[in-house]
Protein backbone atom coordinates (compact mmCIF):
# COMPACT_ATOMS: atom_id res chain seq x y z
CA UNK A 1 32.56 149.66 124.88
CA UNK A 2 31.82 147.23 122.36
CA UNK A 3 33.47 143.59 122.50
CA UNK A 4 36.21 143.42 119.59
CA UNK A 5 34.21 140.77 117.90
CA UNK A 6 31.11 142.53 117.78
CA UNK A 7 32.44 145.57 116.12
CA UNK A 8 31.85 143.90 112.09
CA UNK A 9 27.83 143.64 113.16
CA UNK A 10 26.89 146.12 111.15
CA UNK A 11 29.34 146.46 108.07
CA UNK A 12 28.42 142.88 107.34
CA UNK A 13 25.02 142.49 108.23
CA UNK A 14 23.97 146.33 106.16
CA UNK A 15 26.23 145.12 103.12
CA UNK A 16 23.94 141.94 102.97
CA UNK A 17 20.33 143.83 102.74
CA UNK A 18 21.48 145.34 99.36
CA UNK A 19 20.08 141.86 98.58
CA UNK A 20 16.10 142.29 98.50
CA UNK A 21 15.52 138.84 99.95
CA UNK A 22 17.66 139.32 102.80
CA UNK A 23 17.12 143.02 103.29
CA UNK A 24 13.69 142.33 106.14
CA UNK A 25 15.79 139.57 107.71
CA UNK A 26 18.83 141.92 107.97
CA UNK A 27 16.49 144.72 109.01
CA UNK A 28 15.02 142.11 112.29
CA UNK A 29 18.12 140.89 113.25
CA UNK A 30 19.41 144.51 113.66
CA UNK A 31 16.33 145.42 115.35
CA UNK A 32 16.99 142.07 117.98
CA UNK A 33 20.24 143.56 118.70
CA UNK A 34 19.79 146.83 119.23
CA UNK A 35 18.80 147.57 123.29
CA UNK A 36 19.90 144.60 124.58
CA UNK A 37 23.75 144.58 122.93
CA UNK A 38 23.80 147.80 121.02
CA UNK A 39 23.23 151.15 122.04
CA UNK A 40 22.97 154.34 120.25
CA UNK A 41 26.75 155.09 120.94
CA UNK A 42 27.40 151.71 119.56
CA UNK A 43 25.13 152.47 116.20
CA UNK A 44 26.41 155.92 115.87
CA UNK A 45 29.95 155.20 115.85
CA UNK A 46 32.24 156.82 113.16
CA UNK A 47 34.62 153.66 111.67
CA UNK A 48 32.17 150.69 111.63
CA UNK A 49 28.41 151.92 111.89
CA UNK A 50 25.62 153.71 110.53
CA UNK A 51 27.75 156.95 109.77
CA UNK A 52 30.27 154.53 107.08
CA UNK A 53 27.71 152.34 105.98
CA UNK A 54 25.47 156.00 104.93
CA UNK A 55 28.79 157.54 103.44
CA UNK A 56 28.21 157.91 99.66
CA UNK A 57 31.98 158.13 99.08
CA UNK A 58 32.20 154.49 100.58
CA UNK A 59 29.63 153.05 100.13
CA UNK A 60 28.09 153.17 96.34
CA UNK A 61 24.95 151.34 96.66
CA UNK A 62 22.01 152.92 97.28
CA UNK A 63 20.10 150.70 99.23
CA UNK A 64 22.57 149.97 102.07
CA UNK A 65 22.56 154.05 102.92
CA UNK A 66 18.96 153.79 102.73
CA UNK A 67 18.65 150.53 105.22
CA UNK A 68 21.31 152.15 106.94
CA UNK A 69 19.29 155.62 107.68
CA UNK A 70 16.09 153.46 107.77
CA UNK A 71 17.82 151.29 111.07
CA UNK A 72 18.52 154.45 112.81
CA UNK A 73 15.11 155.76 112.01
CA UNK A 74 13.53 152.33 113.90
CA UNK A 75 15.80 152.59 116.92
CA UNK A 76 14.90 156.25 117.55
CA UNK A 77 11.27 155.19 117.55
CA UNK A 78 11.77 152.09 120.01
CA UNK A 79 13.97 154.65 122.20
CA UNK A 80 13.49 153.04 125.65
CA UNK A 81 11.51 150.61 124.54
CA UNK A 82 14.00 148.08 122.46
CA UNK A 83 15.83 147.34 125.84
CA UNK A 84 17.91 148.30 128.75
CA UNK A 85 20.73 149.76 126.25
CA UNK A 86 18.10 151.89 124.01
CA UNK A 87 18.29 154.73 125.99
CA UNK A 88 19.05 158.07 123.85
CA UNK A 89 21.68 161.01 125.44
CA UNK A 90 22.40 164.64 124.70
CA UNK A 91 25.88 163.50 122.75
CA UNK A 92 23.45 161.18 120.74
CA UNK A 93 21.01 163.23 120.11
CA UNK A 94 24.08 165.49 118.68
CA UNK A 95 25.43 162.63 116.45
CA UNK A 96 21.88 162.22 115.02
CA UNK A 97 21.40 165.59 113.72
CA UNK A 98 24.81 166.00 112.36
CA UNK A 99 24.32 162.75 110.47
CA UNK A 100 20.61 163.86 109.19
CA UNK A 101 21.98 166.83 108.25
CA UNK A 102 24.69 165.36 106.05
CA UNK A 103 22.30 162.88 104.35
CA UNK A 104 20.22 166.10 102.68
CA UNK A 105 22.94 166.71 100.41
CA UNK A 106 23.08 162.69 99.16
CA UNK A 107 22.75 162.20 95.60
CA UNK A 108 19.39 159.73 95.91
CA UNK A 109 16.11 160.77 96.80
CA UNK A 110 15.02 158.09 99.09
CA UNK A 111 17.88 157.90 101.08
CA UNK A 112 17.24 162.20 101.48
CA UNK A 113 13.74 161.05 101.95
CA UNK A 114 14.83 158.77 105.43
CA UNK A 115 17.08 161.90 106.23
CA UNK A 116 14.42 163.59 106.78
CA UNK A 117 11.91 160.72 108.55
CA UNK A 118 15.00 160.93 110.91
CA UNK A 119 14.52 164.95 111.60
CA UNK A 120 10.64 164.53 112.13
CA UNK A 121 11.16 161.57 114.32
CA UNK A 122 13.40 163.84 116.85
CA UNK A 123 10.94 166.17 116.23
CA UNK A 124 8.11 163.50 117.66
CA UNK A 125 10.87 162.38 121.04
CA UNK A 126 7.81 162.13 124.26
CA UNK A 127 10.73 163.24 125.92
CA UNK A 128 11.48 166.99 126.09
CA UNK A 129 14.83 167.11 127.78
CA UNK A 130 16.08 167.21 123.53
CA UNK A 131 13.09 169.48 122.10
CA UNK A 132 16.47 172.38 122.55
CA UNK A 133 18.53 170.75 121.14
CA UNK A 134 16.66 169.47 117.73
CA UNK A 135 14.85 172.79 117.29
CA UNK A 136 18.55 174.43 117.37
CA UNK A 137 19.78 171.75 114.60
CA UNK A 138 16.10 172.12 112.53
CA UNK A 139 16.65 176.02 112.81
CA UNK A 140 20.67 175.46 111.46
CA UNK A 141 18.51 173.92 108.34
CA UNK A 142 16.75 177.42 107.68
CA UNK A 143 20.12 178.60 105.63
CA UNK A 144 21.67 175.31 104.41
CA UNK A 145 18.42 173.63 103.37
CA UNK A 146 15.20 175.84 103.46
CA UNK A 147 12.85 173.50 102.02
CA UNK A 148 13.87 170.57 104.34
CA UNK A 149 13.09 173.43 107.47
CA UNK A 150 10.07 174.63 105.71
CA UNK A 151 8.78 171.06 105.78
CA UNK A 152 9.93 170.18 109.44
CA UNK A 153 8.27 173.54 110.58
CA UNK A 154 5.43 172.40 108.79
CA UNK A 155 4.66 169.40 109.85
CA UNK A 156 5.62 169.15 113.49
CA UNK A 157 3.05 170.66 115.84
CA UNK A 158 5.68 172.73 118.00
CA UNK A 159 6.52 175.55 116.15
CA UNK A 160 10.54 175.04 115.94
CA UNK A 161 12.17 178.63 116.38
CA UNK A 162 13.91 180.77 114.17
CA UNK A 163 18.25 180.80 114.69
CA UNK A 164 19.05 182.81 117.09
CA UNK A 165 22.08 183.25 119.21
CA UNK A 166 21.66 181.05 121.52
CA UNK A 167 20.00 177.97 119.58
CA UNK A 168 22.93 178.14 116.73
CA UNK A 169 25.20 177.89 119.78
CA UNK A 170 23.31 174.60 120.91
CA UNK A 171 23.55 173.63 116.91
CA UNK A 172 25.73 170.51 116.06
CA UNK A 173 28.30 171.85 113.48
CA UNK A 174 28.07 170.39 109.99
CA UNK A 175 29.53 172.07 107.14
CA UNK A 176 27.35 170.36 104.10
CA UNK A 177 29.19 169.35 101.08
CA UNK A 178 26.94 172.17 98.98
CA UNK A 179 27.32 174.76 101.80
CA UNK A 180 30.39 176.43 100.54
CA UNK A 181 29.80 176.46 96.70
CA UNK A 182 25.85 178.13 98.07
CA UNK A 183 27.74 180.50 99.89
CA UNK A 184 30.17 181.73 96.96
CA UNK A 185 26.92 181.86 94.76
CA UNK A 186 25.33 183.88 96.89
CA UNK A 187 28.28 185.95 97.19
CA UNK A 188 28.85 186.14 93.29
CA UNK A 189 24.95 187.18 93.18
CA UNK A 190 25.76 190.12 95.17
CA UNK A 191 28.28 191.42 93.71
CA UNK A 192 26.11 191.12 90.29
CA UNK A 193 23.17 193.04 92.07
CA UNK A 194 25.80 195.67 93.22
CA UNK A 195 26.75 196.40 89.86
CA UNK A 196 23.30 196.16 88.33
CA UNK A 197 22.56 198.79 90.98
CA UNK A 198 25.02 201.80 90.16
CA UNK A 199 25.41 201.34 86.30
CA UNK A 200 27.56 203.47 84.25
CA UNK A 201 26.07 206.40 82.64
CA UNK A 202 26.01 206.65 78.64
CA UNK A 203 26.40 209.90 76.67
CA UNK A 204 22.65 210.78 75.15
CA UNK A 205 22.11 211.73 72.08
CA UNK A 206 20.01 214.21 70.40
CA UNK A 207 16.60 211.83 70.33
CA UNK A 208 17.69 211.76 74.12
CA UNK A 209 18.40 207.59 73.91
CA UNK A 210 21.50 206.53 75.02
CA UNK A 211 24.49 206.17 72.74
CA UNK A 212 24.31 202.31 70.65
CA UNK A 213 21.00 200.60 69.17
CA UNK A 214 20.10 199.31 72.71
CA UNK A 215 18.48 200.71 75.46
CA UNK A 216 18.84 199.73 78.86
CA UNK A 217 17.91 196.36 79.39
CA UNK A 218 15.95 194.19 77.74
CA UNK A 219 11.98 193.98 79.49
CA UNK A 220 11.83 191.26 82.27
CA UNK A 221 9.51 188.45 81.67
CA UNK A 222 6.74 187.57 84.08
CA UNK A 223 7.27 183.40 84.92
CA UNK A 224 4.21 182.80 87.32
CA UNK A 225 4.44 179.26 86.60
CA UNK A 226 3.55 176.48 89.32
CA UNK A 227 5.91 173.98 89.68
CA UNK A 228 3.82 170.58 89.53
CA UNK A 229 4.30 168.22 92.02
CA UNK A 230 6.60 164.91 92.07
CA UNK A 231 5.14 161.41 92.31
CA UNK A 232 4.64 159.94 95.87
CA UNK A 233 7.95 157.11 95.37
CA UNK A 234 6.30 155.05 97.80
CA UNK A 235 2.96 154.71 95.63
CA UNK A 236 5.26 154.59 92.33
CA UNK A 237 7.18 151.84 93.58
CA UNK A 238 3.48 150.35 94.86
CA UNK A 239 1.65 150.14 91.53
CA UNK A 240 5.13 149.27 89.36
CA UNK A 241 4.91 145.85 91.50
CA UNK A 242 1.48 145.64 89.92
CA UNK A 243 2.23 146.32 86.48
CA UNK A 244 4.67 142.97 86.85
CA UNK A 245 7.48 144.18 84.84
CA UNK A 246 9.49 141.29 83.61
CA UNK A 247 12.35 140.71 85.60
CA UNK A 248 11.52 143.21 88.35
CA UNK A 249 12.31 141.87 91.60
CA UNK A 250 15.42 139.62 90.43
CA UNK A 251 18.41 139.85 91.67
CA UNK A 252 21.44 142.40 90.37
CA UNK A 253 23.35 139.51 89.17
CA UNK A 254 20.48 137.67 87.59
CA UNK A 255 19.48 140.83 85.01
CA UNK A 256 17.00 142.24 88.16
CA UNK A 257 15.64 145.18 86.71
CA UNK A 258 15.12 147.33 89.96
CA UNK A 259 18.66 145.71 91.60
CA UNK A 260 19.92 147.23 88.18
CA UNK A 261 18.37 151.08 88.85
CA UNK A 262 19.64 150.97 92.43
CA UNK A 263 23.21 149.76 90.97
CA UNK A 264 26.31 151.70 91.15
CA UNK A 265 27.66 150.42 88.11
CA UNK A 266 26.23 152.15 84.82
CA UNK A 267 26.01 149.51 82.61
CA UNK A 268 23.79 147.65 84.81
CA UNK A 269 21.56 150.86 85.33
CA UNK A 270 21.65 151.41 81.40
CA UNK A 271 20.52 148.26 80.95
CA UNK A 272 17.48 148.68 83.77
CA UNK A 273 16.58 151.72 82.02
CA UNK A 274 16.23 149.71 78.74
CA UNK A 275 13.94 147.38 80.28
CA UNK A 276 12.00 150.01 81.06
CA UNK A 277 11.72 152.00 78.44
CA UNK A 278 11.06 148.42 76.01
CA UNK A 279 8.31 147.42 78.28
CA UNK A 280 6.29 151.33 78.05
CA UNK A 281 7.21 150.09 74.11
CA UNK A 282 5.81 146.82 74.40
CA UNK A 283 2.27 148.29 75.63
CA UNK A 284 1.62 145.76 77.80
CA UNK A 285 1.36 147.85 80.94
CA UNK A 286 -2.37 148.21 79.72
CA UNK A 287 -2.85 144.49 80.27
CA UNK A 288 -2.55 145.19 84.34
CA UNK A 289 -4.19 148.83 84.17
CA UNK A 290 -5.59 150.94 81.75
CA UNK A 291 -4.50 154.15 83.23
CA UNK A 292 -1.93 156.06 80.87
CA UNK A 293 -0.84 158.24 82.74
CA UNK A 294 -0.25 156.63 86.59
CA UNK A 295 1.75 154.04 84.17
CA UNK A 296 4.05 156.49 82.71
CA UNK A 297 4.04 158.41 86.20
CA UNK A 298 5.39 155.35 88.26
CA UNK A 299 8.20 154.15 85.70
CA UNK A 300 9.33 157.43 85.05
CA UNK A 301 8.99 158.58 88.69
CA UNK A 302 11.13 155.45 90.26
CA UNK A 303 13.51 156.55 87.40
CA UNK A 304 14.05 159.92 88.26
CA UNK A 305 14.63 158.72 91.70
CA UNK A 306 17.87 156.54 91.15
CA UNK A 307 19.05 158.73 88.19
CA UNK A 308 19.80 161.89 90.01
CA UNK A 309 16.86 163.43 88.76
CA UNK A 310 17.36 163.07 85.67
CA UNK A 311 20.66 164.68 86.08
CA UNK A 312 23.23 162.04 85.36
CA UNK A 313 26.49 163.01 83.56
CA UNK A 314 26.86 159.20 82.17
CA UNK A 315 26.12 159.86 78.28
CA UNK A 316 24.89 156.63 77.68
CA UNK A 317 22.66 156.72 80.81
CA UNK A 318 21.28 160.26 79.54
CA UNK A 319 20.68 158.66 76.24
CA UNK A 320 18.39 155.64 77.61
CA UNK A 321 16.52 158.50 79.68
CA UNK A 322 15.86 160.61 76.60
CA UNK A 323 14.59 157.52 74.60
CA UNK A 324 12.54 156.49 78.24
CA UNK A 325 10.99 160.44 77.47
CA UNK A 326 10.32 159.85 74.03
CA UNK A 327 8.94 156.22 74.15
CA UNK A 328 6.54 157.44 76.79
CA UNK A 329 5.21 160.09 74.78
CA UNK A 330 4.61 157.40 71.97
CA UNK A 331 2.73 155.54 74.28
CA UNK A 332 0.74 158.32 75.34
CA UNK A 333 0.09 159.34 71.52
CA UNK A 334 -1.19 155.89 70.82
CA UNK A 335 -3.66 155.79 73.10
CA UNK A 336 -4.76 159.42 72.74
CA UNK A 337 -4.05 160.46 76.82
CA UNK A 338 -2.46 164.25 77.21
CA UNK A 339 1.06 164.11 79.10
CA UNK A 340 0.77 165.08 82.91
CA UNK A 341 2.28 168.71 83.61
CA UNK A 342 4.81 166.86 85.75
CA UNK A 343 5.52 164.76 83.20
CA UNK A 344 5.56 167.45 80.53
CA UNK A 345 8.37 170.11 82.75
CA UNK A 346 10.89 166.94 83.33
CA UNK A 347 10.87 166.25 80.21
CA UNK A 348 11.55 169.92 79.02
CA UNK A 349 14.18 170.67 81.54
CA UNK A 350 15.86 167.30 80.54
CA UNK A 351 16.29 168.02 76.76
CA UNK A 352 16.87 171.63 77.26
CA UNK A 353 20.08 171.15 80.15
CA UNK A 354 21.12 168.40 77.56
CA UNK A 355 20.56 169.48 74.06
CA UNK A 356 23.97 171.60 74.11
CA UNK A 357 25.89 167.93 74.41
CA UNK A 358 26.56 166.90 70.73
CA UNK A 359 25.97 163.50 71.15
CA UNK A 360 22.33 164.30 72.56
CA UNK A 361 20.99 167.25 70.75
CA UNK A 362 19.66 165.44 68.11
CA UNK A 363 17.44 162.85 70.88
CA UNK A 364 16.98 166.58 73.08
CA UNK A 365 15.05 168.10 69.77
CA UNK A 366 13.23 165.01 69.11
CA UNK A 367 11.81 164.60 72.84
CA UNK A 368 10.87 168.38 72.17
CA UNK A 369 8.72 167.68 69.37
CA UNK A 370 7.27 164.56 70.53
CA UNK A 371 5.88 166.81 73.52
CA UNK A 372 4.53 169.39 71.36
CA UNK A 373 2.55 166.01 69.84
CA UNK A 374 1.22 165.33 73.72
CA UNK A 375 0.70 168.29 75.11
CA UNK A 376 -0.05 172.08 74.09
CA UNK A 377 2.70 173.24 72.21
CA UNK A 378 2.50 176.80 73.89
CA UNK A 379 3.15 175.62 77.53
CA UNK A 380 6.54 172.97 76.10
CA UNK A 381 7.90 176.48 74.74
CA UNK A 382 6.70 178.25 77.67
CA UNK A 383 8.98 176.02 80.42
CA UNK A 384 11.59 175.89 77.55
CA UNK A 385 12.00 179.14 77.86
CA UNK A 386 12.26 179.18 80.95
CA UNK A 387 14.68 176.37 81.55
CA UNK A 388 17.14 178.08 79.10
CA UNK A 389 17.49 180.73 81.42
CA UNK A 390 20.22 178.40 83.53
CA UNK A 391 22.18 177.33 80.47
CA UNK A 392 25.36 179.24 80.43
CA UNK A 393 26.28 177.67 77.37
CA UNK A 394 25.91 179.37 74.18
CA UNK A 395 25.36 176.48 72.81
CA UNK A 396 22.29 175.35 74.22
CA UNK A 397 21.00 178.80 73.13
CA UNK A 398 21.89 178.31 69.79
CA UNK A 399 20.43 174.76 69.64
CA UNK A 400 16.94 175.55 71.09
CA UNK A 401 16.31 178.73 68.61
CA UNK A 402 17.61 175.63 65.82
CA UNK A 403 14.75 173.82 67.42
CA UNK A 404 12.07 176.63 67.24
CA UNK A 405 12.55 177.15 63.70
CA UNK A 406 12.09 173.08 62.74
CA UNK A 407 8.93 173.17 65.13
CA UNK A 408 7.76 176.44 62.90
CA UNK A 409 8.15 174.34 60.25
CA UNK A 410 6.84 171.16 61.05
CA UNK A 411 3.89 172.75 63.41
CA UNK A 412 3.50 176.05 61.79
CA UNK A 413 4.00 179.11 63.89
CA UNK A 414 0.12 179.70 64.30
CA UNK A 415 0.04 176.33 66.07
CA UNK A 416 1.91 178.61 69.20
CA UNK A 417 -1.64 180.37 69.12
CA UNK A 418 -1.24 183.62 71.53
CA UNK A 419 1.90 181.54 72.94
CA UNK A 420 3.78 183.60 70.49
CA UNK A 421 3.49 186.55 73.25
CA UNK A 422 5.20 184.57 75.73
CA UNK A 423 7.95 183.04 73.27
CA UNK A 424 9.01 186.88 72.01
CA UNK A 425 10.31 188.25 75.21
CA UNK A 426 12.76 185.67 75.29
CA UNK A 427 13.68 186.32 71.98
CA UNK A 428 14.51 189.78 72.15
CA UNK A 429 16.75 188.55 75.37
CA UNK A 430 18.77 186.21 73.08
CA UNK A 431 19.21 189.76 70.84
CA UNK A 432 21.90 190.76 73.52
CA UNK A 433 23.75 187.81 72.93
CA UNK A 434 27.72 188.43 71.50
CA UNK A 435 28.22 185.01 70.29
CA UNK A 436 27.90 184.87 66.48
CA UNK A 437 26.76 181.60 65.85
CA UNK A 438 23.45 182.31 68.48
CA UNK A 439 22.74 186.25 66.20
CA UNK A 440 22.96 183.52 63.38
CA UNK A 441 20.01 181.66 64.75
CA UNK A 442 17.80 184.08 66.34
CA UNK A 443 18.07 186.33 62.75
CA UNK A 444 16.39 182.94 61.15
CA UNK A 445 14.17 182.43 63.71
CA UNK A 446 12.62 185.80 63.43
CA UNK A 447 12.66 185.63 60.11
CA UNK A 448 10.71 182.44 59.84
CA UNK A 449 7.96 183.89 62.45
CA UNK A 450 7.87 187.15 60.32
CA UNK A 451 6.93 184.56 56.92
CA UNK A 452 4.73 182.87 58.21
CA UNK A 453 2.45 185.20 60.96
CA UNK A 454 3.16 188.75 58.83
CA UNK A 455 3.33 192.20 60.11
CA UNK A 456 1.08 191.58 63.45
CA UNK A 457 4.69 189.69 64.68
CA UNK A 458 7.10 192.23 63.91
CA UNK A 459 4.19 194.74 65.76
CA UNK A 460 4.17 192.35 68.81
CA UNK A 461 7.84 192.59 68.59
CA UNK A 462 8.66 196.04 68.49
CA UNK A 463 5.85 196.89 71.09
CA UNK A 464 7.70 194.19 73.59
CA UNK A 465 11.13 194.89 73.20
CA UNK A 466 10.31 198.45 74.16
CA UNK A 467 13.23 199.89 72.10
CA UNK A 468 15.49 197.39 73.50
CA UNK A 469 17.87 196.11 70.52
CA UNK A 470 16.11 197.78 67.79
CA UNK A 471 18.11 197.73 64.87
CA UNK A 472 18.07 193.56 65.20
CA UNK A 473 14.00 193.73 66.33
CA UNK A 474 13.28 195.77 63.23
């Protein structure tokens, strides 16, 4: 057992590297005493280790649960090698993957990022008295978090095993925070598909369509879309350092603008965000390098790592991403450079999740238009579309068919091109909609389409909706 005055080692010395200039000095005076004082039982204790100083619900800031997952990470790659107390064991093993597999479901990317480092480092053990007992806790990731095992299976050269009996036996228990509310969705989903799949039967009438002006259900729309593909953080963070944003690498308490994005407190990450979005504003970015779009890329990828992904539920914080969004599309206006796909979907999904909020629908339908300026209007409407599929909010319906109507009008409705094909089925979708206020909308919107494109739209229409809704269609 540890000494009594030894125990505070690593509260104190992991609350300190939340400082950048002490963070390497905290990180090698960890490293000196791990093997020769501490041992993995020692770093892996519950009350005043790794485990608390990872905990998101005690400890806020970002950077100490990274160091923290990053100092476990080192000592599993000096196993046997840091000292005579470096030595790894079955029950620490066991600790390791219960802890990696908690760290998935934190709210920051990086720190999910080490998480994993942590899994593929097991995965890499010379030693294969614990290859059984990591492929048991990789295979427990298969239902819980499929992309993390996709990636592990991947990338190690051992093929890990699918669960079976005997490795989920051998499989450290951890119930994730998300695993219960996954499991009642799935649950809810089916129940849905049960009822989709033995629907009630409707009295035909004499044209031999069932009773009411729609039939069935409305035609399914085809989204083969790719997903594009997230900015490497490490190379983000890499070229930001180059681009010598003022105030970058000061302190939190000094105005430090990354301190301020790995902050817990809002305010301070509001204020980051400003500094951010006023130096993409400023232009001088171009001064260090002239490409547009690894610029916007970096700022806007370190961003969406320490704002949720662009999912925070701050207002305020929302608002400064928005006006980030829309600033960045100025700056790619002015100097004539098409917005990234990547660049083009986060920016979609962010105003279409938010535009239902009062306070940001107006900023939502303005970072819509000002990436119909950037990129091709057809594919913004196209992942609009599609990212309105998730909103349960009538609301948000009704706000993004207000939206399509001012882009008609400011763009024209030819500008959609033979997007119009794609934009229709989702239309007709919105037809089966009860609430008043979104029939209000979608009545305008089609009749806005029909002014301006003619008879060929209300053709392309009817020929879609395949019956579905045809009173409204016609």
């Amino acid at each position: 057992k540890l000494f009594p005055q030894l125990r505070p080692i690593h509260p104190t010395l992991l609350k300190l590297s939340k400082d950048k200039k002490l963070t390497k000095a905290v990180a090698s005076s960890l490293d000196a005493f791990f093997g020769n004082v501490l041992s993995f039982e020692h770093i892996l204790d519950a009350d005043d280790a790794i485990p608390s100083a990872a905990n998101e619900k005690a400890e806020k800031n970002i950077i100490v649960r990274k160091e923290a997952l990053g100092y476990l990470l080192r000592c599993i790659n000096r196993n046997k090698k840091a000292g005579p107390r470096s030595n790894l064991t079955k029950r620490s093993v066991n600790s390791i993957l219960s802890l990696a597999t908690l760290k998935l479901d934190d709210s920051d990317a990086t720190v999910r990022k080490e998480a994993v480092a942590i899994f593929q480092a097991l995965v890499s053990l010379e030693d294969d008295q614990y290859a059984s007992q990591v492929e048991a806790g990789i295979a427990a990731l298969q239902t819980t978090h499929s992309r993390v095992h996709k990636t592990l299976v991947g990338s190690s050269k051992t093929k890990v095993a699918p669960p079976s009996s005997e490795t989920i036996k051998d499989a450290p228990k951890v119930e994730t925070p998300n695993a219960k509310s996954r499991a009642a969705s799935k649950a809810r989903a089916g129940s849905r598909s049960t009822q989709r799949a033995s629907p009630s039967v409707k009295p035909a009438t004499k044209n031999g369509s069932a009773a009411g002006s729609s039939v069935g259900a409305p035609p399914k729309r085809k989204q083969d879309v790719e997903t594009p593909q997230l900015p490497d953080f490490d190379e983000s963070i890499h070229h930001i350092n180059r681009l010598r944003i003022p105030d970058w690498d000061l302190p939190e308490d000094d105005g430090g603008v990354f301190a301020g994005l790995c902050s817990s407190k809002w305010t301070i990450k509001n204020d980051a965000i400003k500094s951010m979005t006023s130096f993409v504003e400023s232009g001088d970015a171009d001064n260090t390098c002239k490409d547009v779009t690894k610029n916007a890329e970096s700022i806007l990828g370190v961003v969406h790592a320490y704002s949720k992904g662009f999912k925070e539920s701050n207002v305020n914080l929302m608002k400064s991403i928005l006006q980030l969004f829309i600033e960045i599309c100025s700056y790619h206006e002015s100097s004539e450079v098409q917005l990234s796909p990547w660049m083009m979907v986060e920016g979609v999904n962010v105003a279409v999740h938010k535009i239902q909020d009062k306070k940001l629908t107006e900023m939502c339908s303005r970072l819509l238009t000002s990436l119909c300026v950037v990129c091709i209007p057809t594919e913004v409407l196209l992942r609009a579309t599609i990212a309105i599929e998730s909103a349960k909010s009538p609301i948000a319906h009704e706000m993004l068919l207000k939206w399509l109507i001012s882009f008609c009008k400011d763009f024209g409705a030819r500008a959609m091109g033979q997007g119009v094909a794609l934009v229709v089925p989702w239309l007709i979708e919105e037809s089966g909609s009860s609430n008043p206020k979104v029939k209000k909308e979608l009545n305008s919107a089609l009749s806005e389409l029909h002014k301006q494109l003619g008879p060929s739209f209300q053709a392309l229409v009817l020929q879609l909706s395949k019956g579905y809704n045809s009173a409204m269609m016609q």
